[in-house]
N, C-alpha and C. Protein backbone atom coordinates (compact mmCIF):
# COMPACT_ATOMS: atom_id res chain seq x y z
N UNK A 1 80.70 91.66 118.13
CA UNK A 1 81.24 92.57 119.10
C UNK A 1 82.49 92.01 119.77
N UNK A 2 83.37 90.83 119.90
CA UNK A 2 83.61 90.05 120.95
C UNK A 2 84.57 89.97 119.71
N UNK A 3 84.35 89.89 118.04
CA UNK A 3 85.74 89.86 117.47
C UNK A 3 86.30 91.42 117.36
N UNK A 4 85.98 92.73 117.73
CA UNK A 4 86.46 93.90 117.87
C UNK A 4 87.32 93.81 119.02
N UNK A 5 86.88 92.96 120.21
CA UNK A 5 87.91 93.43 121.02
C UNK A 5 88.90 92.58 121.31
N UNK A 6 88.74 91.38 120.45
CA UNK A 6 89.56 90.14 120.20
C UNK A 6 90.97 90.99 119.13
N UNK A 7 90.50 91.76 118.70
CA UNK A 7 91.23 92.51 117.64
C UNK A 7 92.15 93.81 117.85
N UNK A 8 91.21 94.21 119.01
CA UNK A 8 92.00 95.40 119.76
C UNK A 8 92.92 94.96 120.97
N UNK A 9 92.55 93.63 121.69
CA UNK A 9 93.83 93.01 122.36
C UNK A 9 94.88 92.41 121.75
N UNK A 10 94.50 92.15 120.06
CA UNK A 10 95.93 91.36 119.56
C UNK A 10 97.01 92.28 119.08
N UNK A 11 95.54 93.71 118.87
CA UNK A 11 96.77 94.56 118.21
C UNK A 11 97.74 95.24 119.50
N UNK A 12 96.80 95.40 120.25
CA UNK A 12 97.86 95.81 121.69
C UNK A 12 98.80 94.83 122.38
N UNK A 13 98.83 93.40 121.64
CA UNK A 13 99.86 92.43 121.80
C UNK A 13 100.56 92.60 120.82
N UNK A 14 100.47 93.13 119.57
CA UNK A 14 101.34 93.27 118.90
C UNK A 14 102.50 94.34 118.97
N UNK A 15 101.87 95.30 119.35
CA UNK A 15 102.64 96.65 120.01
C UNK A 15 103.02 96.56 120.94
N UNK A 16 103.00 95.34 122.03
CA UNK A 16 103.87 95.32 123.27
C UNK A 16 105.03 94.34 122.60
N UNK A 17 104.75 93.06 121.63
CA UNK A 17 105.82 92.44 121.11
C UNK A 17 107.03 93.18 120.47
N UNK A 18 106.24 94.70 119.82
CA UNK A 18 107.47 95.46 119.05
C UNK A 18 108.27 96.00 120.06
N UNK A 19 107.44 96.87 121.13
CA UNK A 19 108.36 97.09 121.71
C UNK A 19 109.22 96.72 122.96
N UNK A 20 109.00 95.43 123.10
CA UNK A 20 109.98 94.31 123.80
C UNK A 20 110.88 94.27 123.05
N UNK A 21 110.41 93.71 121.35
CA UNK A 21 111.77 93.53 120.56
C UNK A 21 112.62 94.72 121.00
N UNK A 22 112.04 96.01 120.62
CA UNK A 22 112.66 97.31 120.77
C UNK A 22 113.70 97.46 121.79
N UNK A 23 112.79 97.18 122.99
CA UNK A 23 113.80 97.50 124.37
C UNK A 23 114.45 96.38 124.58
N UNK A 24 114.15 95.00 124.57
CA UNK A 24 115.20 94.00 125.01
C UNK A 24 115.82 93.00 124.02
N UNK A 25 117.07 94.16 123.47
CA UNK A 25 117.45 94.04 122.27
C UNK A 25 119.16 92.78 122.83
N UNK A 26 119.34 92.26 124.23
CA UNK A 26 120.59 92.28 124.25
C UNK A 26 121.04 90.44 123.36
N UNK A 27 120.16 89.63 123.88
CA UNK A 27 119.98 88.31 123.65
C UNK A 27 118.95 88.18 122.77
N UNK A 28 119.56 87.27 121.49
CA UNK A 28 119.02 86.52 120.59
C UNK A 28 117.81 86.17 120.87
N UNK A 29 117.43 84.91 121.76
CA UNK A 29 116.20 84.17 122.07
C UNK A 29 115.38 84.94 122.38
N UNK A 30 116.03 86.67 123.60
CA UNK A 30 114.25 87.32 123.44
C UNK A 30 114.03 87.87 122.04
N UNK A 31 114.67 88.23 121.11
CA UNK A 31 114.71 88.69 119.66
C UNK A 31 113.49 87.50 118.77
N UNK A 32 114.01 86.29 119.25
CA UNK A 32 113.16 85.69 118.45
C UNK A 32 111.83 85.45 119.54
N UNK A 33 111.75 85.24 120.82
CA UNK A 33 110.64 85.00 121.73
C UNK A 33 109.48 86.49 121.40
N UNK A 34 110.34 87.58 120.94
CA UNK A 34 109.51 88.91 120.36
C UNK A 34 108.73 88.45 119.06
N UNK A 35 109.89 88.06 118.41
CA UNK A 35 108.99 88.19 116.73
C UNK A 35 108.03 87.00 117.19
N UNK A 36 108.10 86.11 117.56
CA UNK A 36 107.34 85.10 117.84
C UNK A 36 105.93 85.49 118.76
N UNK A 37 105.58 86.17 119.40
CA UNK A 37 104.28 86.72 120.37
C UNK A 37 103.89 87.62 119.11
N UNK A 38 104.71 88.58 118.17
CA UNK A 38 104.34 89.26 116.95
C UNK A 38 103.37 88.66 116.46
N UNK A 39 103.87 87.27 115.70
CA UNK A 39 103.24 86.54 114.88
C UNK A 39 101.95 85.67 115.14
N UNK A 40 102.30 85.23 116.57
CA UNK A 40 100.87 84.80 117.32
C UNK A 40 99.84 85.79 117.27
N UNK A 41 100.21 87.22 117.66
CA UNK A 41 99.34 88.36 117.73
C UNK A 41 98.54 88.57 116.54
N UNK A 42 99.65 88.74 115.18
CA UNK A 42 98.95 88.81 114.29
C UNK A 42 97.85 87.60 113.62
N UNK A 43 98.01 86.44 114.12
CA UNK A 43 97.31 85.43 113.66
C UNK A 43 96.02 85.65 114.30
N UNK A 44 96.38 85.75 115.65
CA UNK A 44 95.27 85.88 116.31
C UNK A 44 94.13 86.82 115.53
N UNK A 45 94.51 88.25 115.35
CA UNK A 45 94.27 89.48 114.38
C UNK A 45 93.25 88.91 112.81
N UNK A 46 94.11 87.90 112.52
CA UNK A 46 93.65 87.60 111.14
C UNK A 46 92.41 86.64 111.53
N UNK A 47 92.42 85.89 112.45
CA UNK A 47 91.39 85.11 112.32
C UNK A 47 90.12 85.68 113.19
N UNK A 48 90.34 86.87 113.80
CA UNK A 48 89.25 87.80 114.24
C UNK A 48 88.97 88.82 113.53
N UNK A 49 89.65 89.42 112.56
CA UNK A 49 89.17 90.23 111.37
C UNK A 49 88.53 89.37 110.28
N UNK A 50 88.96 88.43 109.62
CA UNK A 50 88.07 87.70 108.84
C UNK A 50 87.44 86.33 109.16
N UNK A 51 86.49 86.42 110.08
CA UNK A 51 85.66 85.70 110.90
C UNK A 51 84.25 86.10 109.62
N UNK A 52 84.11 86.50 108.72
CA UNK A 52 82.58 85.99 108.29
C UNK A 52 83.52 85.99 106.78
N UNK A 53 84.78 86.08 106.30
CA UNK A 53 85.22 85.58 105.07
C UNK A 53 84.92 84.13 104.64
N UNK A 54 84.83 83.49 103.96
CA UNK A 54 84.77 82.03 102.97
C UNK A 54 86.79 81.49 103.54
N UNK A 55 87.72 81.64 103.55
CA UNK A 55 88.64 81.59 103.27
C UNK A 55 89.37 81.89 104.65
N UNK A 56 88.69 82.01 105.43
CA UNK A 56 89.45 82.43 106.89
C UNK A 56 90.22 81.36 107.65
N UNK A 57 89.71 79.97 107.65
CA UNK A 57 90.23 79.21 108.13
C UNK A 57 91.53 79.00 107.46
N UNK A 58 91.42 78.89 106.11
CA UNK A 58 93.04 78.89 105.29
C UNK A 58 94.01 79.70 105.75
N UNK A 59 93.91 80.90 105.58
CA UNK A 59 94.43 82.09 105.45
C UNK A 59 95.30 81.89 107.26
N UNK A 60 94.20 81.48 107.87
CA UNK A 60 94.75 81.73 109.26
C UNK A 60 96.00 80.08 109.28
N UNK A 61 95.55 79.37 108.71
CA UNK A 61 96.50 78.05 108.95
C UNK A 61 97.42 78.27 108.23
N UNK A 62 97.43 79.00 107.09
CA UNK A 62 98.81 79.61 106.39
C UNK A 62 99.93 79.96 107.28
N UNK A 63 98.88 81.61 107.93
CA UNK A 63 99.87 82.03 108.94
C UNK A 63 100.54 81.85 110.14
N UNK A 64 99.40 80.28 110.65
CA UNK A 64 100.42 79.48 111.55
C UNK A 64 101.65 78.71 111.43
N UNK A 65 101.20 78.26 109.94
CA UNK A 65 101.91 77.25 109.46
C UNK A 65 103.69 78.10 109.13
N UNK A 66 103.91 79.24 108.86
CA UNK A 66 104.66 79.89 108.57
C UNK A 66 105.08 80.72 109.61
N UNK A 67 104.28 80.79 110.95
CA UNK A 67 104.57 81.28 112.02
C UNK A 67 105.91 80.16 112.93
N UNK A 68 105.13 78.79 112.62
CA UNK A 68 105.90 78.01 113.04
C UNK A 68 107.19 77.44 112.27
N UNK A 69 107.38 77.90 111.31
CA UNK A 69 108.51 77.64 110.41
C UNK A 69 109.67 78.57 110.68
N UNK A 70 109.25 79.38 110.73
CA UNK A 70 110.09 81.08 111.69
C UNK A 70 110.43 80.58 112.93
N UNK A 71 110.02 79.88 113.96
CA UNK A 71 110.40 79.38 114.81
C UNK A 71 110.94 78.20 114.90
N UNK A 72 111.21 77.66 114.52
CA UNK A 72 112.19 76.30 113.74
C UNK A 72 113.29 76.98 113.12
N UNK A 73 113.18 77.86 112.41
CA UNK A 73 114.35 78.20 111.75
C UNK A 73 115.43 79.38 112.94
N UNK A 74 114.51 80.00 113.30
CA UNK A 74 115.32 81.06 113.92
C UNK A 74 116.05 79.89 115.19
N UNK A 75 115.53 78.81 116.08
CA UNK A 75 116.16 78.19 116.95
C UNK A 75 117.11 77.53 116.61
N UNK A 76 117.11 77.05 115.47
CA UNK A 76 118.18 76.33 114.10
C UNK A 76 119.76 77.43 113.85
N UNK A 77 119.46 78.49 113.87
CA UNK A 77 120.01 79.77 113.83
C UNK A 77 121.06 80.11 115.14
N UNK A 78 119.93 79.94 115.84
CA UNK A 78 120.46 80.15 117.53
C UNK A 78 121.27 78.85 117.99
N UNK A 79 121.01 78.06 117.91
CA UNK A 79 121.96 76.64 118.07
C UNK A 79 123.14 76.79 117.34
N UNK A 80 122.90 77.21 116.12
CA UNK A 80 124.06 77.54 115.33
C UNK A 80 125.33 78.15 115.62
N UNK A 81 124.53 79.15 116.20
CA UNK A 81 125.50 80.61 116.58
C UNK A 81 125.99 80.68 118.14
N UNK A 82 125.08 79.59 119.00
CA UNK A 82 125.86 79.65 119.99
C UNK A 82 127.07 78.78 119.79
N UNK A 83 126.79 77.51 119.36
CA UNK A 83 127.89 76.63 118.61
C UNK A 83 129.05 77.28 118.19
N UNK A 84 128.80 78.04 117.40
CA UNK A 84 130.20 79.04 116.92
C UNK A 84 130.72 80.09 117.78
N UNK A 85 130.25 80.70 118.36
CA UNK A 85 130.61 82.10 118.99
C UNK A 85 130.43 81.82 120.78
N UNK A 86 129.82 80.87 121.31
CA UNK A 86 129.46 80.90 122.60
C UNK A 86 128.66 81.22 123.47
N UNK A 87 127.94 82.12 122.50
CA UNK A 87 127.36 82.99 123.12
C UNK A 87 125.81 83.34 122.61
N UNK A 88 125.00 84.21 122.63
CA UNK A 88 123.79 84.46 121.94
C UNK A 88 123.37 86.28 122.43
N UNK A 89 124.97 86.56 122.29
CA UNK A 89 124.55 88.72 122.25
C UNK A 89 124.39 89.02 121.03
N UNK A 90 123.48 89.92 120.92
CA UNK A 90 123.29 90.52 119.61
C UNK A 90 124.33 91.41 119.52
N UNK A 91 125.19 91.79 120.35
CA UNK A 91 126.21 93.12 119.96
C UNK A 91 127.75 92.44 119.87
N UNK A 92 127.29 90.98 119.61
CA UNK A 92 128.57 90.23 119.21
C UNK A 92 128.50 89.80 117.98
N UNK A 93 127.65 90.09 117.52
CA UNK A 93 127.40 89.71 115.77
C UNK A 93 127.38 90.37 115.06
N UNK A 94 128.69 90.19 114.14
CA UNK A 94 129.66 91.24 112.84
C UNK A 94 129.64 90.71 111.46
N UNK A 95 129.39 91.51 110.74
CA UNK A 95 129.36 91.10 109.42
C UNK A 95 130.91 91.10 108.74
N UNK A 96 131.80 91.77 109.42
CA UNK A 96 133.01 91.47 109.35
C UNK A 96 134.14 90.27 109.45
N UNK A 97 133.26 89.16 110.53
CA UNK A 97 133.45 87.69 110.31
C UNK A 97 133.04 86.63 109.41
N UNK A 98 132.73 87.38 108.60
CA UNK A 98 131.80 86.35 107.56
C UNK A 98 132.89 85.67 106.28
């Protein structure tokens, strides 16, 4: 009973992460601080939906393990780009400078 509603709060964390991404679109870091509560959410999700699988513990260390690689990379990204440009707006980034 207790993984249903473990499951129904991650998914309602997941739907507040989208639409943060959604609405607070101006700066990079909340862009990635969004996808990032996403991915926690969904982990969370996976390891309370398959709680009587053989394979759950994997599956869920996968998706940490790759949760946290997304976050390494995207801050890698962001260092990058403030480095170059100054800044970290999303409505300053053109594919026309490339």
């Amino acid at each position: 009973m207790s993984a249903f509603y473990l499951t129904l709060l991650s998914m309602l964390g997941f739907f507040m992460a989208l639409l943060a991404l959604s609405l607070q679109y101006k700066h990079f870091l909340s862009v990635l601080l969004s996808l990032e509560a996403a991915t926690m959410n969904l982990f969370i999700m996976t390891f309370a939906l398959s709680n009587n699988i053989t394979y759950s513990g994997q599956t869920s260390l996968i998706l940490i393990t790759l949760g946290a690689c997304e976050a390494s990379l995207g801050l890698a990204i962001l260092v990058a780009i403030i480095r170059a440009q100054g800044n970290d707006y999303v409505s300053s980034f053109s594919l026309q400078k490339c």
